[in-house]
PDB file of N, CA and C in Angstrom:
ATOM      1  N   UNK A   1      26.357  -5.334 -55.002  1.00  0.00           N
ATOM      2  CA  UNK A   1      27.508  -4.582 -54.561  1.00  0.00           C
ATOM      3  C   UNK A   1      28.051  -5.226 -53.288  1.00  0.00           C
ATOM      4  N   UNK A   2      29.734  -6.121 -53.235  1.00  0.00           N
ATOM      5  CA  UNK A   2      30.079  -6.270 -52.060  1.00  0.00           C
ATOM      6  C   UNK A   2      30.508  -5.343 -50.955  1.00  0.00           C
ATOM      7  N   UNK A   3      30.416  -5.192 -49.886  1.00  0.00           N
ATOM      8  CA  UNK A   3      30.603  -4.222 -49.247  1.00  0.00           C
ATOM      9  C   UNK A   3      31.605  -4.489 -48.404  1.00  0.00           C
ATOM     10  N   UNK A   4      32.909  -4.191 -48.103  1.00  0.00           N
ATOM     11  CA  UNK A   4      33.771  -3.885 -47.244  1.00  0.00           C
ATOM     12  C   UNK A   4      34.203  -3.270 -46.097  1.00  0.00           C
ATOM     13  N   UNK A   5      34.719  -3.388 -45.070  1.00  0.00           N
ATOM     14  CA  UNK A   5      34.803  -2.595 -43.814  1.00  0.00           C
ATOM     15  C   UNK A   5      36.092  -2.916 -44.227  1.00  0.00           C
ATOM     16  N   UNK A   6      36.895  -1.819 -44.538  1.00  0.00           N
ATOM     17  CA  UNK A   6      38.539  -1.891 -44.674  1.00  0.00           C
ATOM     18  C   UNK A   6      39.043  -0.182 -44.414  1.00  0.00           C
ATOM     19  N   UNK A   7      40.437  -0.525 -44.693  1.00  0.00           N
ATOM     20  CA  UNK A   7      41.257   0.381 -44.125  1.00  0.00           C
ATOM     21  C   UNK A   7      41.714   1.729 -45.309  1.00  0.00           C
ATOM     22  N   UNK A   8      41.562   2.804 -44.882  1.00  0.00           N
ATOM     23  CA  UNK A   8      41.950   3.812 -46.078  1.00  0.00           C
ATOM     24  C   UNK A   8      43.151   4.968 -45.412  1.00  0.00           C
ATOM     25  N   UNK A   9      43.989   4.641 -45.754  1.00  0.00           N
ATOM     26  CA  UNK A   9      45.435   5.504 -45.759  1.00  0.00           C
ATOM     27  C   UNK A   9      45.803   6.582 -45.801  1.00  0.00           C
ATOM     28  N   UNK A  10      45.985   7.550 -44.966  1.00  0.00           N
ATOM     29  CA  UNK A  10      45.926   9.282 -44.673  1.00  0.00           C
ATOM     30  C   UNK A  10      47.695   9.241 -44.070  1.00  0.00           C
ATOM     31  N   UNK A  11      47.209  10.303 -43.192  1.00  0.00           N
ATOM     32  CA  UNK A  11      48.932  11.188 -43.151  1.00  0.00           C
ATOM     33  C   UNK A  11      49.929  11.103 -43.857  1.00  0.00           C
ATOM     34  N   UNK A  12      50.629  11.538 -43.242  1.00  0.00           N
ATOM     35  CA  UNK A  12      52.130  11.636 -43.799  1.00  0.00           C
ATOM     36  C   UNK A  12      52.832  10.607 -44.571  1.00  0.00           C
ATOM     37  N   UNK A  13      53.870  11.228 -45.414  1.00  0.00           N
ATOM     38  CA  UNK A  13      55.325   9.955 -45.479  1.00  0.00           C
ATOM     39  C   UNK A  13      55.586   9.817 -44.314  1.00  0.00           C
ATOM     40  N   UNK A  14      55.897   8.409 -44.095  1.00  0.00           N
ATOM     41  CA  UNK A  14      56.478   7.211 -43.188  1.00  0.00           C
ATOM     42  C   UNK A  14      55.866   7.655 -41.663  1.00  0.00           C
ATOM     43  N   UNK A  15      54.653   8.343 -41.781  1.00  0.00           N
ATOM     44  CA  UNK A  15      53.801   8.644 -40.615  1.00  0.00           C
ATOM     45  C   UNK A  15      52.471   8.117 -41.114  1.00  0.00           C
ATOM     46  N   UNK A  16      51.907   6.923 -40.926  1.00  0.00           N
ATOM     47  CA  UNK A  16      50.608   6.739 -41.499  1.00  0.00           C
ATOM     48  C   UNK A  16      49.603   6.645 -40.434  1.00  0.00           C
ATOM     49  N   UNK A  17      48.511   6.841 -40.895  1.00  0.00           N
ATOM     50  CA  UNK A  17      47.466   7.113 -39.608  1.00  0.00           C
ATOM     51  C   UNK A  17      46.193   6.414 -41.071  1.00  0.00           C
ATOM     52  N   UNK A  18      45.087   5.841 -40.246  1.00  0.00           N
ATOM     53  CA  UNK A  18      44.622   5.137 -41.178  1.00  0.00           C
ATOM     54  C   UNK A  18      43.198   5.762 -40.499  1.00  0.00           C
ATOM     55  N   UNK A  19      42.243   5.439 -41.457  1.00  0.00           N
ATOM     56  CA  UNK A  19      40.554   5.532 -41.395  1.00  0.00           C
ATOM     57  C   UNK A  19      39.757   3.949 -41.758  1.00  0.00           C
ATOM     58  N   UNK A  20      38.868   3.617 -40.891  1.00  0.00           N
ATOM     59  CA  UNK A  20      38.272   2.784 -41.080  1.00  0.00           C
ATOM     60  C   UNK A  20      37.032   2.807 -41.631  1.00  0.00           C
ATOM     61  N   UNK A  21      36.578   2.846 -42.654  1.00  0.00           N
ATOM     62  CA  UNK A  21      36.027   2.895 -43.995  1.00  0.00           C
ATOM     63  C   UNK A  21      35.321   1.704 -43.992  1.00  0.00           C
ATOM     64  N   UNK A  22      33.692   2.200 -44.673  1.00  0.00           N
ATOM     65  CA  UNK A  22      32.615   1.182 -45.196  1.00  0.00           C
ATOM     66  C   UNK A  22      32.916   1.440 -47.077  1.00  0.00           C
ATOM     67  N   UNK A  23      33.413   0.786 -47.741  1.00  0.00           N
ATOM     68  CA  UNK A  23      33.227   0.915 -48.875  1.00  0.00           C
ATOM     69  C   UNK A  23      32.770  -0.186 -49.999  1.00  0.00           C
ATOM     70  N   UNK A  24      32.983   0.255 -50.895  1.00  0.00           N
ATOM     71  CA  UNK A  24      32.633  -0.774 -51.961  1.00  0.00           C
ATOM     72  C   UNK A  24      33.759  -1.766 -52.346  1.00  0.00           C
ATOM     73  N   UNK A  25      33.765  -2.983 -52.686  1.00  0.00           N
ATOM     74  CA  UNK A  25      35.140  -3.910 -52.697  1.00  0.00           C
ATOM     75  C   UNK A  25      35.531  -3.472 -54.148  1.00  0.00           C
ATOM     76  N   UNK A  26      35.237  -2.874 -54.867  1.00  0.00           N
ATOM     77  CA  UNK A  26      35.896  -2.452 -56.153  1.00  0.00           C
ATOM     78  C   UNK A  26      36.464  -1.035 -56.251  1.00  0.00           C
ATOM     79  N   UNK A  27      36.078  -0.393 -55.411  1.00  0.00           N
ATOM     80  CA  UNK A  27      36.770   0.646 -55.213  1.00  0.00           C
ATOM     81  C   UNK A  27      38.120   0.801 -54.774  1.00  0.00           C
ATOM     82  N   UNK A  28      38.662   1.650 -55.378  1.00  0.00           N
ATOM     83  CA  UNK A  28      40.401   1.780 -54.955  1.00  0.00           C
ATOM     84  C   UNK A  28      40.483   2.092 -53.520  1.00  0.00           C
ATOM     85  N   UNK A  29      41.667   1.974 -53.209  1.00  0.00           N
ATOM     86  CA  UNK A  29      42.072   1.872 -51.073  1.00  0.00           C
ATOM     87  C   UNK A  29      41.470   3.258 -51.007  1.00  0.00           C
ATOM     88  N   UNK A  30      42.042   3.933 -51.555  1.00  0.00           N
ATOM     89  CA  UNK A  30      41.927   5.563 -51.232  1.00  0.00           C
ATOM     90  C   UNK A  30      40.842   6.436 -52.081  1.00  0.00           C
ATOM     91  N   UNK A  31      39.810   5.640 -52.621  1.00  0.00           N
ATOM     92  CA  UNK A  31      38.797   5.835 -53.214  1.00  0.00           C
ATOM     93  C   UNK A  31      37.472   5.962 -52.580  1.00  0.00           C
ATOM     94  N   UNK A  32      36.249   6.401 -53.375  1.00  0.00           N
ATOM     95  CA  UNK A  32      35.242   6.415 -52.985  1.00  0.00           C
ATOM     96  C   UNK A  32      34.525   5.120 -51.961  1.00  0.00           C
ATOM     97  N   UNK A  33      34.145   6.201 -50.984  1.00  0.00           N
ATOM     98  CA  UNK A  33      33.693   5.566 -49.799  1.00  0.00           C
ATOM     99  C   UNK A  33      31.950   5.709 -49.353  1.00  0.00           C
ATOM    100  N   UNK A  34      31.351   4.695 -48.296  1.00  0.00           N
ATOM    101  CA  UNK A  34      30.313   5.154 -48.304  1.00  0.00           C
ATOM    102  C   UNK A  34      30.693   5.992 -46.520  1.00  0.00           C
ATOM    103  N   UNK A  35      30.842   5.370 -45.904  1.00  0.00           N
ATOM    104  CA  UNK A  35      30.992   6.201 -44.117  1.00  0.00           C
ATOM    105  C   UNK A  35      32.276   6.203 -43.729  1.00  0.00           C
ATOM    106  N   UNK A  36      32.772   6.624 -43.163  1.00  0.00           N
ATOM    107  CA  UNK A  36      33.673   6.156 -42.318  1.00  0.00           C
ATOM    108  C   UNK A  36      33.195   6.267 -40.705  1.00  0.00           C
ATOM    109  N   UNK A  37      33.880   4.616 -39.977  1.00  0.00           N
ATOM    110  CA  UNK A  37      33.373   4.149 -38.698  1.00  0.00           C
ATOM    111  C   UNK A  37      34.642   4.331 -37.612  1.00  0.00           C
ATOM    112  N   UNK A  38      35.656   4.972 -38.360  1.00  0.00           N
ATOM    113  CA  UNK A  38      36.677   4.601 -37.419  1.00  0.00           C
ATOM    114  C   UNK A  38      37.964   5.163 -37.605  1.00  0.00           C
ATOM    115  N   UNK A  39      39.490   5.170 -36.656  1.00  0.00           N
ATOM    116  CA  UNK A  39      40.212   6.052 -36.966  1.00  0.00           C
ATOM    117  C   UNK A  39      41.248   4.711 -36.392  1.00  0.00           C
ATOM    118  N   UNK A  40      42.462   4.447 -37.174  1.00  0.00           N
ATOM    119  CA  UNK A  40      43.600   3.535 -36.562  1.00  0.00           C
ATOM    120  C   UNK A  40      45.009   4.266 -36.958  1.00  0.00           C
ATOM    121  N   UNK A  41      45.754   5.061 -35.600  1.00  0.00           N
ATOM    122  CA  UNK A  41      47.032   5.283 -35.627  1.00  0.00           C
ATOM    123  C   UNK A  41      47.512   4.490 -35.465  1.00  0.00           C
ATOM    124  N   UNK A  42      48.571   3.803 -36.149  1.00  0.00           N
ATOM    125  CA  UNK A  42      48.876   2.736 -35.164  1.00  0.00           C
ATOM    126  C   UNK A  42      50.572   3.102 -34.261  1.00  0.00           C
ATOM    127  N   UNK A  43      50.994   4.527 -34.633  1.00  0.00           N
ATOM    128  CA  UNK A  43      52.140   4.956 -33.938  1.00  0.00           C
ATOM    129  C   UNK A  43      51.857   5.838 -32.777  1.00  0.00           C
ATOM    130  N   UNK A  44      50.604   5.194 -32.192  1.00  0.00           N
ATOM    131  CA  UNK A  44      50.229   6.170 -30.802  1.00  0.00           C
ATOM    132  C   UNK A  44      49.656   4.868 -29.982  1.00  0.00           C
ATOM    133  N   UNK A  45      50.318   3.532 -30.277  1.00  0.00           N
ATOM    134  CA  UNK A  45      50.420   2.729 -29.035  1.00  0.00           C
ATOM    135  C   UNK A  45      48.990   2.157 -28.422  1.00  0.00           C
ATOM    136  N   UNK A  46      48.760   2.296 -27.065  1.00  0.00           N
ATOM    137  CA  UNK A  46      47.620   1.929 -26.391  1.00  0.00           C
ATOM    138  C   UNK A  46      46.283   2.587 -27.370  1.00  0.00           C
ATOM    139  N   UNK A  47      46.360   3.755 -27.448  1.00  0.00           N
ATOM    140  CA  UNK A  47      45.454   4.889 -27.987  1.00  0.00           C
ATOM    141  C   UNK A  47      45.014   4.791 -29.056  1.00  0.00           C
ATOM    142  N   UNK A  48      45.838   3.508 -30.047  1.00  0.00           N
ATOM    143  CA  UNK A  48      45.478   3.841 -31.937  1.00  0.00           C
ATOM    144  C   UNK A  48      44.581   3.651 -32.095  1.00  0.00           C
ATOM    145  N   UNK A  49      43.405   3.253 -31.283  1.00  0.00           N
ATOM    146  CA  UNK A  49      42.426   2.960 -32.140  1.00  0.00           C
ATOM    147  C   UNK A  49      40.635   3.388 -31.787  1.00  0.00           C
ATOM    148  N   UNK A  50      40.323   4.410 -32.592  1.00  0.00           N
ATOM    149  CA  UNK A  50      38.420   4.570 -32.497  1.00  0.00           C
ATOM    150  C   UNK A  50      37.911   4.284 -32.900  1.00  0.00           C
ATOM    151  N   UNK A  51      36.774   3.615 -32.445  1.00  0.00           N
ATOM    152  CA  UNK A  51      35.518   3.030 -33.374  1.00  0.00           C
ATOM    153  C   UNK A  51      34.336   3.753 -32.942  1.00  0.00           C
ATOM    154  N   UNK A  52      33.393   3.930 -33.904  1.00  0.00           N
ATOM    155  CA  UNK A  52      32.068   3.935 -33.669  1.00  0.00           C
ATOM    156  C   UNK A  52      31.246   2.435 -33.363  1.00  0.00           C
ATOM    157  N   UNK A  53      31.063   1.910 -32.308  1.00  0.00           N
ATOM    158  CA  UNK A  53      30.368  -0.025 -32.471  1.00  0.00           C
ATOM    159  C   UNK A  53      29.390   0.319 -32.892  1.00  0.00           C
ATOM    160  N   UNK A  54      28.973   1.107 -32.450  1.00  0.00           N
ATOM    161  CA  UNK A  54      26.940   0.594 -33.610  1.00  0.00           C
ATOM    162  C   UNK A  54      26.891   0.537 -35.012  1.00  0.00           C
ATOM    163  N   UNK A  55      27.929   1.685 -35.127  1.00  0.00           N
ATOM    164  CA  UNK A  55      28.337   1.312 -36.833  1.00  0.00           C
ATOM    165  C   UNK A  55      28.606   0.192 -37.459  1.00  0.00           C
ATOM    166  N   UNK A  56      29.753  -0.369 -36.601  1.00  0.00           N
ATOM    167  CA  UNK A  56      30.073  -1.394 -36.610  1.00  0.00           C
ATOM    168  C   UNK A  56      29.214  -2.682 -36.913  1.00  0.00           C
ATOM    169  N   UNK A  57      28.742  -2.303 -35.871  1.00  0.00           N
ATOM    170  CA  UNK A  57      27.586  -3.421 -35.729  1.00  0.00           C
ATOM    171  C   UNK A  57      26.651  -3.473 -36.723  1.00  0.00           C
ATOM    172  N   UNK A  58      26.073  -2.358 -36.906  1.00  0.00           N
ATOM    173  CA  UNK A  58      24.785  -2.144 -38.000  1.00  0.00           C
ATOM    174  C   UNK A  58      25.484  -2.734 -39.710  1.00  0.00           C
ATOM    175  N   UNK A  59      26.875  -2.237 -40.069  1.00  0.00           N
ATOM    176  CA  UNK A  59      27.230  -3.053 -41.238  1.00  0.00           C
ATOM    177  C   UNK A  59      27.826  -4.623 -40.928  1.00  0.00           C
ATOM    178  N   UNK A  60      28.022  -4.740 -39.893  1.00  0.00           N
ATOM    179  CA  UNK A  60      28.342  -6.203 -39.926  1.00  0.00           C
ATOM    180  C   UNK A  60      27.025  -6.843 -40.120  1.00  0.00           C
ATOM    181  N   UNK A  61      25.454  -6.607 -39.533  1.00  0.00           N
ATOM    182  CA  UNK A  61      24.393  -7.278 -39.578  1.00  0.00           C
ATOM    183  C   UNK A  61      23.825  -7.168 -41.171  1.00  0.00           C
ATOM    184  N   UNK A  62      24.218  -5.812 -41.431  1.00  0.00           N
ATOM    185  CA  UNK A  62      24.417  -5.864 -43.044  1.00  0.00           C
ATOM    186  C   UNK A  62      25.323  -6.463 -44.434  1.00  0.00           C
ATOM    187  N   UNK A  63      26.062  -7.334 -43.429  1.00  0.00           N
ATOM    188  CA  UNK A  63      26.562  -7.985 -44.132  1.00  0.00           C
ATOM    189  C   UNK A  63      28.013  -7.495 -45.207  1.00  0.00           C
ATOM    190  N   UNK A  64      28.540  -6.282 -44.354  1.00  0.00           N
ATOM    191  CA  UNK A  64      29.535  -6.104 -44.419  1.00  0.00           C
ATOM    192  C   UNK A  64      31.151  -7.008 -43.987  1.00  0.00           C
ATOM    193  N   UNK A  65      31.778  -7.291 -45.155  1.00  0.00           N
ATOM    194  CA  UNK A  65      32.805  -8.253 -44.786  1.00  0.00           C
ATOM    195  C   UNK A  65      34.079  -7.362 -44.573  1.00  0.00           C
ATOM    196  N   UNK A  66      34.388  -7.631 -43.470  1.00  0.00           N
ATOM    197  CA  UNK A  66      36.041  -6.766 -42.726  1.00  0.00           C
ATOM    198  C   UNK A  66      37.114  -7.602 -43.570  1.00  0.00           C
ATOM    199  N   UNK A  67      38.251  -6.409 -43.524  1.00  0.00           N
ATOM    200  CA  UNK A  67      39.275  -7.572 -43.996  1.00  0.00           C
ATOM    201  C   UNK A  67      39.501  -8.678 -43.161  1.00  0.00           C
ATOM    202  N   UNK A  68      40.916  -8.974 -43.135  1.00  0.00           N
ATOM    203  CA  UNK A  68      42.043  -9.695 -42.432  1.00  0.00           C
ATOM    204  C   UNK A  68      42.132  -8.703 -41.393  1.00  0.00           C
ATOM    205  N   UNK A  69      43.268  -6.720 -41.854  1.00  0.00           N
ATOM    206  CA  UNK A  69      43.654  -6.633 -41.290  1.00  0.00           C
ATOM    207  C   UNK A  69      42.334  -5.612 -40.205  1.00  0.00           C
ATOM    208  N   UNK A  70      41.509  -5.041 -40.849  1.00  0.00           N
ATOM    209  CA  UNK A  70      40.309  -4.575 -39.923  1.00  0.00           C
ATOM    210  C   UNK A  70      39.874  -5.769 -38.497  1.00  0.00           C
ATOM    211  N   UNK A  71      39.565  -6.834 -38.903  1.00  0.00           N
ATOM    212  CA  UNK A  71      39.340  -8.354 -38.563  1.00  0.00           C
ATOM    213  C   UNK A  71      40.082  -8.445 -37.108  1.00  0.00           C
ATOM    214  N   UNK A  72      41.108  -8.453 -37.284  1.00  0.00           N
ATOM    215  CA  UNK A  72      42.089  -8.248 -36.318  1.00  0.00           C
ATOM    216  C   UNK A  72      41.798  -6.821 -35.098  1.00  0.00           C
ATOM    217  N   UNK A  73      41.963  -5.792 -35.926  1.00  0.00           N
ATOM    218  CA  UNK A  73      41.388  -4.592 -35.593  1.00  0.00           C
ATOM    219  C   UNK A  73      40.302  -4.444 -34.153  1.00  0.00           C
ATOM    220  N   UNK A  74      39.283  -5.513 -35.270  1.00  0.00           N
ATOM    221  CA  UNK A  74      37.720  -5.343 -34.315  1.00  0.00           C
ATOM    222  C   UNK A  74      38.157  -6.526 -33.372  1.00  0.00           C
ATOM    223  N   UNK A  75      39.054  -7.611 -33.199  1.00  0.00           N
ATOM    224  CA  UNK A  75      39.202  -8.628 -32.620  1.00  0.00           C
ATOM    225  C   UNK A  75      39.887  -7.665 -31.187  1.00  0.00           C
ATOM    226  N   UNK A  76      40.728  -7.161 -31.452  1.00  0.00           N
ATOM    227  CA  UNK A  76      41.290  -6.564 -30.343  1.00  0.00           C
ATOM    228  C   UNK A  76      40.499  -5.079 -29.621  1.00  0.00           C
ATOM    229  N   UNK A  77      39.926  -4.885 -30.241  1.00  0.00           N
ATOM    230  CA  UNK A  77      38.971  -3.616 -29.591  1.00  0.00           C
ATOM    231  C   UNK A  77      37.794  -4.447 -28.794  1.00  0.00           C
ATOM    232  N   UNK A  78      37.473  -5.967 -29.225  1.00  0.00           N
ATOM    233  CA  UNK A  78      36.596  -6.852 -28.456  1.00  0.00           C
ATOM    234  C   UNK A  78      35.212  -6.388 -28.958  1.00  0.00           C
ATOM    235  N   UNK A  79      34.686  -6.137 -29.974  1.00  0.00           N
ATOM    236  CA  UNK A  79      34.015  -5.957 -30.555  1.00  0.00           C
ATOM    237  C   UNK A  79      33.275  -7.122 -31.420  1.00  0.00           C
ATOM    238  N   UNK A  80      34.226  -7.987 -31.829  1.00  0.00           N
ATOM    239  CA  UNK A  80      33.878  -9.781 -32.401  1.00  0.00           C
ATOM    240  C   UNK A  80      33.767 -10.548 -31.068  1.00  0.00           C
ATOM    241  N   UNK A  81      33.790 -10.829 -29.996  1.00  0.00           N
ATOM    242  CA  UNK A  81      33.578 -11.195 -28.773  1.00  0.00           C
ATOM    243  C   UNK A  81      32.340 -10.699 -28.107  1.00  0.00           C
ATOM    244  N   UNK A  82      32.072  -9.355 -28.278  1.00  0.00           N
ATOM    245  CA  UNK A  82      31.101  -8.787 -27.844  1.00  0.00           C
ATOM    246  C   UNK A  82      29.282  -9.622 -28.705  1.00  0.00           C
ATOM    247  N   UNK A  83      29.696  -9.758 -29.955  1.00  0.00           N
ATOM    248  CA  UNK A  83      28.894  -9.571 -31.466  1.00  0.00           C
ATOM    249  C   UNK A  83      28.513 -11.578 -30.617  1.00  0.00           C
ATOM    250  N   UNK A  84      29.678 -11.884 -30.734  1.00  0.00           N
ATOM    251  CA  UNK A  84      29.542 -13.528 -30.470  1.00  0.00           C
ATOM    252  C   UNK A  84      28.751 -13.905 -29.160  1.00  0.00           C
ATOM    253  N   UNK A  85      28.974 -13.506 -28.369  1.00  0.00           N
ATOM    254  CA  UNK A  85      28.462 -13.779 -26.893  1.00  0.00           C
ATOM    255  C   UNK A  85      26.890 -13.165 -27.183  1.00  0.00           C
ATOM    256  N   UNK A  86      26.843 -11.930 -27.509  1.00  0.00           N
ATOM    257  CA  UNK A  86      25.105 -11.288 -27.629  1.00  0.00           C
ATOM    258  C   UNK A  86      24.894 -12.772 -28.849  1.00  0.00           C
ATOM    259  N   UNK A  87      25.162 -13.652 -29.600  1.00  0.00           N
ATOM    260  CA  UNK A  87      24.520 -14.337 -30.940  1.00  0.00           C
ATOM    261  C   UNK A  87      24.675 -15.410 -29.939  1.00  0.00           C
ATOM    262  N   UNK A  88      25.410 -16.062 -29.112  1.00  0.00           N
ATOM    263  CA  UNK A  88      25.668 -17.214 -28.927  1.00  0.00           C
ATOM    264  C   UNK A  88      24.591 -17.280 -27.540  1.00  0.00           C
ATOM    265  N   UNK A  89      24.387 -16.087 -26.722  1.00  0.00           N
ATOM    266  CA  UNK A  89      23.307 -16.487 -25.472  1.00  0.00           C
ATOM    267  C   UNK A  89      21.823 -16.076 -26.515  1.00  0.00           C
ATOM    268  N   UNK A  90      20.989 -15.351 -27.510  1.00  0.00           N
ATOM    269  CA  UNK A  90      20.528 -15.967 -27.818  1.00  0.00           C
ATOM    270  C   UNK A  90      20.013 -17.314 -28.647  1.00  0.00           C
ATOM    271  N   UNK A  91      21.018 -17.974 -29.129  1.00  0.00           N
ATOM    272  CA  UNK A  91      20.719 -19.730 -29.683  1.00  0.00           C
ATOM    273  C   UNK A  91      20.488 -20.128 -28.423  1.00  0.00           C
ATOM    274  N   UNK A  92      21.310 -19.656 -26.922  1.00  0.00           N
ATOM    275  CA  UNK A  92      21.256 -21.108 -26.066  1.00  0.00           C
ATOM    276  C   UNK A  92      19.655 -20.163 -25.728  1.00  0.00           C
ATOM    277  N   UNK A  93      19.467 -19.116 -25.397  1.00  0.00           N
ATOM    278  CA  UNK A  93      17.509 -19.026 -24.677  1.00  0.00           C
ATOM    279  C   UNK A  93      16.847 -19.291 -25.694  1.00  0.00           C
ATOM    280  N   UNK A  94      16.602 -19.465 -27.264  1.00  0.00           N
ATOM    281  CA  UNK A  94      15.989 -20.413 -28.205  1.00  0.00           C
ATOM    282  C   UNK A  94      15.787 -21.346 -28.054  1.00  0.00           C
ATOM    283  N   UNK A  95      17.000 -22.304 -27.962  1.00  0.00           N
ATOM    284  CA  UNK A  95      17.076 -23.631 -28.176  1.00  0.00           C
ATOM    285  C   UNK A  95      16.668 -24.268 -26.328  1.00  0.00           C
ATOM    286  N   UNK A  96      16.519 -23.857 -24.904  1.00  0.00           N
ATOM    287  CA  UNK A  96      16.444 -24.512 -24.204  1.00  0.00           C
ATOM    288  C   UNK A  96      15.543 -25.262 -23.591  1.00  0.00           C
ATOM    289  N   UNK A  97      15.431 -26.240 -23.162  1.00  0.00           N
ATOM    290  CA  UNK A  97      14.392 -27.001 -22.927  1.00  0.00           C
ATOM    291  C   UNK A  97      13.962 -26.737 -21.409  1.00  0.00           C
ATOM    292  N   UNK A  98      12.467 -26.469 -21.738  1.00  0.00           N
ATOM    293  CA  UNK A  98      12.127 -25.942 -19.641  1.00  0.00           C
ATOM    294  C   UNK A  98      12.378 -27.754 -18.828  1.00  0.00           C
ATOM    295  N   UNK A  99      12.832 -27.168 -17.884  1.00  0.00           N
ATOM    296  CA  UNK A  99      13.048 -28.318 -16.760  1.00  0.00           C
ATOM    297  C   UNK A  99      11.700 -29.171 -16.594  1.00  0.00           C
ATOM    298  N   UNK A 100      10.567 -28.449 -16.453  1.00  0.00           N
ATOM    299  CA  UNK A 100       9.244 -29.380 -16.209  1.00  0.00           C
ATOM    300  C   UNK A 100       9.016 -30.336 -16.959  1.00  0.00           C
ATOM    301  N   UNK A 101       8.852 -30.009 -18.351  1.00  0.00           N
ATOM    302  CA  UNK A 101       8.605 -30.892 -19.281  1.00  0.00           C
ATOM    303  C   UNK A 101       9.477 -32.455 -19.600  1.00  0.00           C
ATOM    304  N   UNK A 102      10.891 -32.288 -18.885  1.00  0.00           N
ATOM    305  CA  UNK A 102      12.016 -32.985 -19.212  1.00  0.00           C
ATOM    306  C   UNK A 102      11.818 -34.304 -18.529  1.00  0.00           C
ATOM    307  N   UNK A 103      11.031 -33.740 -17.139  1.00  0.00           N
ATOM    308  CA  UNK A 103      10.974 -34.656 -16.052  1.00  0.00           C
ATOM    309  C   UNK A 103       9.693 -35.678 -16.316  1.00  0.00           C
ATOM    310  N   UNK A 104       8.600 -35.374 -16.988  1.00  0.00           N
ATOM    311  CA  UNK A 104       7.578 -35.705 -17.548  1.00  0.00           C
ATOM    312  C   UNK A 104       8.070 -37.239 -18.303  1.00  0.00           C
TER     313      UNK A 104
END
């Protein structure tokens, strides 16, 4: 089962307010879901957007794939920046070589 972090479509005519949804990639937009992590108005400006991050986090390590437009979403909430920097300082304390040994 692929799993998705995408967007599912609520309110009004020509007022849309969206939910950010863990679902299944075969499932319809507005179809069966497994959680929802999140809430995107996007006609309330600074404010459109809530996330739960651990959620976040916990299906991304699960191997949940975001869209494009979620993608974007988590890019600007700084949430893919956050994910990168915690993955990228541990490779560099893995990979570093102690000073003593170098000098040897």
């Amino acid at each position: 089962m692929a799993v998705k972090i995408r967007l599912r479509r609520t309110g009004r005519k020509k007022q849309p307010s969206y939910r950010i949804v863990i679902a299944d990639s075969r499932s319809p937009r507005d179809g069966k879901f497994i959680e929802v992590i999140g809430q995107y108005n996007p006609r309330q400006g600074e404010q459109a957007l809530n996330l739960e991050t651990e959620r976040v986090h916990y299906w991304l390590d699960s191997g949940a794939q975001p869209t494009d437009t979620v993608r974007s979403l988590l890019r600007r909430a700084g949430v893919l920046k956050s994910r990168h920097e915690t993955r990228l300082g541990r490779k560099l304390t893995a990979s570093a070589v102690p000073v003593s040994s170098a000098e040897s």
